[in-house]
N, C-alpha and C. Protein backbone atom coordinates (compact mmCIF):
# COMPACT_ATOMS: atom_id res chain seq x y z
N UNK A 1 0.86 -1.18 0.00
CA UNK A 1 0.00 0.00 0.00
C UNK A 1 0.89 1.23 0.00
N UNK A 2 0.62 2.26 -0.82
CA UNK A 2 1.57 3.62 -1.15
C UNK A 2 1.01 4.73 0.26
N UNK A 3 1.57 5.07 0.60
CA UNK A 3 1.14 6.13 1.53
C UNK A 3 0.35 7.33 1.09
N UNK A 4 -0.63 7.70 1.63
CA UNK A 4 -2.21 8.49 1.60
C UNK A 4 -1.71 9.51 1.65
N UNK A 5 -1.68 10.33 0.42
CA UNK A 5 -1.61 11.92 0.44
C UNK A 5 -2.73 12.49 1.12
N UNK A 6 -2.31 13.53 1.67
CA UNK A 6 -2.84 14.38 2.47
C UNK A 6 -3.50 13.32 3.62
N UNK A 7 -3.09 13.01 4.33
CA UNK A 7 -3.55 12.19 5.82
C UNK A 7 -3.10 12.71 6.86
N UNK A 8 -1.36 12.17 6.61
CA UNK A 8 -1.18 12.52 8.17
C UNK A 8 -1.39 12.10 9.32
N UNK A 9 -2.34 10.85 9.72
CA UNK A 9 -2.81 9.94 10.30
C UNK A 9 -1.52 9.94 11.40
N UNK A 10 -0.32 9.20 10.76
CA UNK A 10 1.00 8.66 10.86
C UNK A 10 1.97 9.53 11.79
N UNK A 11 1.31 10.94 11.83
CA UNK A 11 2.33 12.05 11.78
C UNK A 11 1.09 13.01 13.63
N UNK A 12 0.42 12.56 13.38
CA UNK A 12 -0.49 12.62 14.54
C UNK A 12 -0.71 11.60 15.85
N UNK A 13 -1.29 10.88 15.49
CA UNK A 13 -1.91 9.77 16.11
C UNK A 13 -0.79 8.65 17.02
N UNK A 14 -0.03 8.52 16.88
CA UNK A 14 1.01 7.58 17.71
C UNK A 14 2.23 8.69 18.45
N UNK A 15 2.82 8.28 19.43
CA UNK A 15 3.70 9.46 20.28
C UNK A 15 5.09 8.55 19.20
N UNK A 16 5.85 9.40 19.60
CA UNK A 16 7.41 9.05 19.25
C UNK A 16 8.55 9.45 20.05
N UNK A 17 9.06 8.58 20.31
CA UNK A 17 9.84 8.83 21.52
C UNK A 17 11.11 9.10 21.21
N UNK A 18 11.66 9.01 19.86
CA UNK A 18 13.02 9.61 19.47
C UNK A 18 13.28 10.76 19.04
N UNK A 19 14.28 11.00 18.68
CA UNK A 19 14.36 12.56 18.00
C UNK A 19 14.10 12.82 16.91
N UNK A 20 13.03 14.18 16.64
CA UNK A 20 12.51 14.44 15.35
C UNK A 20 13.11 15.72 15.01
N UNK A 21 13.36 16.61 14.09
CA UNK A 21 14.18 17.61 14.03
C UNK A 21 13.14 18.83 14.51
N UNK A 22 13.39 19.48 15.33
CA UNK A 22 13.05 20.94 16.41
C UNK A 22 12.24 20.27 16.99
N UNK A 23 12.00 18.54 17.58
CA UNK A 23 11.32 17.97 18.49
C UNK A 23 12.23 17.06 19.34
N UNK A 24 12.87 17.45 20.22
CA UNK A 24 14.27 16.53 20.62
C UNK A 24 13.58 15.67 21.44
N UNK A 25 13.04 15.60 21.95
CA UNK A 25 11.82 14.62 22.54
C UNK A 25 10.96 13.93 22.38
N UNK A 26 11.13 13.88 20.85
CA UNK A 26 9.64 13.20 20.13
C UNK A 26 8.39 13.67 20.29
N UNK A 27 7.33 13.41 20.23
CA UNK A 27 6.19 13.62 20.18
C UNK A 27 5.30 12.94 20.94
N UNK A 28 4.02 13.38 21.81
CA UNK A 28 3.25 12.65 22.48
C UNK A 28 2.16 12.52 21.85
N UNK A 29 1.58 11.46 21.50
CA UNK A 29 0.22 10.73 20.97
C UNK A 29 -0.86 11.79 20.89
N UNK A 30 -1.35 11.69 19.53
CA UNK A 30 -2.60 13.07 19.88
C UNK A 30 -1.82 14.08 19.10
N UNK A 31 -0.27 14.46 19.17
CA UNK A 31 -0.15 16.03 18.63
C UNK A 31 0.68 15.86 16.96
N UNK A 32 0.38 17.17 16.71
CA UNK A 32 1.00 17.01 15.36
C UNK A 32 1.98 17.32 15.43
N UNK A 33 3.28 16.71 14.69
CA UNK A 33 4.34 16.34 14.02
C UNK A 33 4.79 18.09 13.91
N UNK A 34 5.42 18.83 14.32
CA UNK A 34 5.70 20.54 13.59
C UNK A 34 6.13 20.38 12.05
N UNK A 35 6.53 19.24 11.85
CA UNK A 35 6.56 18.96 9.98
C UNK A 35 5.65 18.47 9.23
N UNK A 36 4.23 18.37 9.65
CA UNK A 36 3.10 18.19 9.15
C UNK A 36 2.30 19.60 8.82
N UNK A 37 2.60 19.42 7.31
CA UNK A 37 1.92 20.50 6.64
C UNK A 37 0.46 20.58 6.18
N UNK A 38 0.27 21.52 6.33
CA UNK A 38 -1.32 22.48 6.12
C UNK A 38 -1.75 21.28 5.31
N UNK A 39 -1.67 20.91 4.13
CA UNK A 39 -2.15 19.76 2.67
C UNK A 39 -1.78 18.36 4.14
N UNK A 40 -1.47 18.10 4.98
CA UNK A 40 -1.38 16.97 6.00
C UNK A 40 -0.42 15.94 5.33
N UNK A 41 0.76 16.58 4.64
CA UNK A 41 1.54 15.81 3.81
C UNK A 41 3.03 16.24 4.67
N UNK A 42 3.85 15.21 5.15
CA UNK A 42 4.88 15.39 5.76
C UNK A 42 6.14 15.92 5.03
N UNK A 43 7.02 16.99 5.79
CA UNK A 43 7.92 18.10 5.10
C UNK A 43 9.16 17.56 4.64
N UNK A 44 8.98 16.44 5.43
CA UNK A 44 10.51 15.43 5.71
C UNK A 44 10.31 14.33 4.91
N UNK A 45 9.33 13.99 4.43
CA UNK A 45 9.17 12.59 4.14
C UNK A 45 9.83 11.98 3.32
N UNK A 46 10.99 12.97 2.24
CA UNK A 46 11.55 12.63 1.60
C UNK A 46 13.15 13.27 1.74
N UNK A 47 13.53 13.50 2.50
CA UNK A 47 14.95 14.17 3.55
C UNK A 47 15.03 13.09 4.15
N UNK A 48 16.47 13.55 4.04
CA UNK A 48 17.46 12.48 4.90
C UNK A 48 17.35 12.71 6.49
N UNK A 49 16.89 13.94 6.93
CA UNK A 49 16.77 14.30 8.31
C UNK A 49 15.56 13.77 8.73
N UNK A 50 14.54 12.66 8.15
CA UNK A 50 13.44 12.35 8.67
C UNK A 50 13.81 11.00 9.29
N UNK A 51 13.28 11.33 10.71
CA UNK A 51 13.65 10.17 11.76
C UNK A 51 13.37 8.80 11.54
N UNK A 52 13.88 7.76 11.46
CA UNK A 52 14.26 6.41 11.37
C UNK A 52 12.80 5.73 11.55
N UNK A 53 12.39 5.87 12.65
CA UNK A 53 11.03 5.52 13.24
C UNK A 53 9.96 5.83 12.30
N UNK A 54 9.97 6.91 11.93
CA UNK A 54 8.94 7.48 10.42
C UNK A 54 9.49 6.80 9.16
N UNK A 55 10.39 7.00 9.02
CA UNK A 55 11.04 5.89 7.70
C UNK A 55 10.71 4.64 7.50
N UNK A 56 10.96 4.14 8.72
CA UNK A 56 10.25 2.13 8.89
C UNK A 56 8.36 2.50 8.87
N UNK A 57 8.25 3.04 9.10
CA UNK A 57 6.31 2.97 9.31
C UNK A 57 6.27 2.75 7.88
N UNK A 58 5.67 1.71 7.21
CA UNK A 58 5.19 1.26 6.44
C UNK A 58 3.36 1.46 5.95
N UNK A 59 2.83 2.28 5.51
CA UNK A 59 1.16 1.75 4.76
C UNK A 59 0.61 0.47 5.55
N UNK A 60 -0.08 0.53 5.49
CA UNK A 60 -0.97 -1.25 5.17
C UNK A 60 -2.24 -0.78 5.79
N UNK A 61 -3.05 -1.60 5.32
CA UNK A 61 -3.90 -1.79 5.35
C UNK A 61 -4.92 -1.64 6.71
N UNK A 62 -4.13 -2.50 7.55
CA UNK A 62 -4.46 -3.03 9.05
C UNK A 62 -3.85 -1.69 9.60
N UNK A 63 -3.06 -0.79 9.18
CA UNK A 63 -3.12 0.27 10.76
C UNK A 63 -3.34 1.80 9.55
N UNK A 64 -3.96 1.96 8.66
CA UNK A 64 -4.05 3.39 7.78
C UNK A 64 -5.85 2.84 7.27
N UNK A 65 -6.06 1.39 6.94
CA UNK A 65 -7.47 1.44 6.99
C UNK A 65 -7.85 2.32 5.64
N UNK A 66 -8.88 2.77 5.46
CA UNK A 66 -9.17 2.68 3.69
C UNK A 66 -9.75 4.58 3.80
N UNK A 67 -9.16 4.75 4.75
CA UNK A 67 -9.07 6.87 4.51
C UNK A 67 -8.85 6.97 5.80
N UNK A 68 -8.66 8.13 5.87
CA UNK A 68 -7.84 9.20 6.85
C UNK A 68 -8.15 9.03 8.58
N UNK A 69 -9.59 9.25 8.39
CA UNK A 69 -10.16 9.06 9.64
C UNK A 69 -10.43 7.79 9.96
N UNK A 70 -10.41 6.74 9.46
CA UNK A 70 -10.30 5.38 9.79
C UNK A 70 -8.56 4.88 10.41
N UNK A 71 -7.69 5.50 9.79
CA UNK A 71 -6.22 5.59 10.17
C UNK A 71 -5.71 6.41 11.16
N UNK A 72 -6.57 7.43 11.45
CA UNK A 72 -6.47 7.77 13.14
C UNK A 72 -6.89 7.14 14.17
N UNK A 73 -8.47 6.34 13.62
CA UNK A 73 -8.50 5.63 14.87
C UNK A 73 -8.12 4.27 14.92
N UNK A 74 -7.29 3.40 13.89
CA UNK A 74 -6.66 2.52 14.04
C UNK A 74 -5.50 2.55 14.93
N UNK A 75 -4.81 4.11 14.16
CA UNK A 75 -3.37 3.86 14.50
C UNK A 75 -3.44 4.68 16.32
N UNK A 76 -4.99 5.57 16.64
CA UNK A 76 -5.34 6.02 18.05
C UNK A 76 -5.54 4.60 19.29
N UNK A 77 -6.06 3.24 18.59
CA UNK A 77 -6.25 2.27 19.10
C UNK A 77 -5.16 1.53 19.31
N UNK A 78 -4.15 1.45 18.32
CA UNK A 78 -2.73 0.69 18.48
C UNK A 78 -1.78 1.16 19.71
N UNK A 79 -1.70 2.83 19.82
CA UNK A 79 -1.12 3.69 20.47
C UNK A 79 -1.40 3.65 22.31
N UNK A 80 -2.94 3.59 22.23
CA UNK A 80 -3.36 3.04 23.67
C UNK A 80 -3.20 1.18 24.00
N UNK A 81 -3.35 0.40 23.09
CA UNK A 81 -2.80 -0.77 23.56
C UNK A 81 -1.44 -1.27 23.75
N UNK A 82 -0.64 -0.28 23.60
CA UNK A 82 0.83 -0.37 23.50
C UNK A 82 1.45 0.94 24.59
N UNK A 83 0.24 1.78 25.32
CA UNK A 83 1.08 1.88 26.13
C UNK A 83 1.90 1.35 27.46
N UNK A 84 2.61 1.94 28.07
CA UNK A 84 2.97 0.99 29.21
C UNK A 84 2.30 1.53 30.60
């Protein structure tokens, strides 16, 4: 599966706990990405400065679901069963 222009799902919905560039702390679940642009299309996504953790996230089916708002609350449901 190719990744969903304009979503953003990916870039919201799950926290990240490594370093993102002007986020040295990652991100907590729920907020947007400061490189998630207005069109909900990521700034980095094709830079070498886009964090490792965003690079491996892969499409599919089972956590992006068949539009936008179905892929928030997949990837909102994954995020709470995986916390600690």
């Amino acid at each position: 599966m190719e990744c969903r222009s304009n979503c953003g799902a990916c870039c919201i919905s799950p926290s990240i706990t490594s370093f993102i560039p002007g986020m040295p702390n990652g991100k907590p679940a729920g907020v947007k990405c400061i490189h998630l642009l207005e069109n909900m299309n990521c700034a980095l996504f094709n830079s070498e400065s886009r964090p490792k953790v965003c690079f491996d996230f892969n499409a599919h089916l089972e956590t992006c679901g068949s539009n936008k708002e179905e892929a928030i609350l997949l990837l909102t449901t994954m995020e709470k069963f995986t916390q600690c």
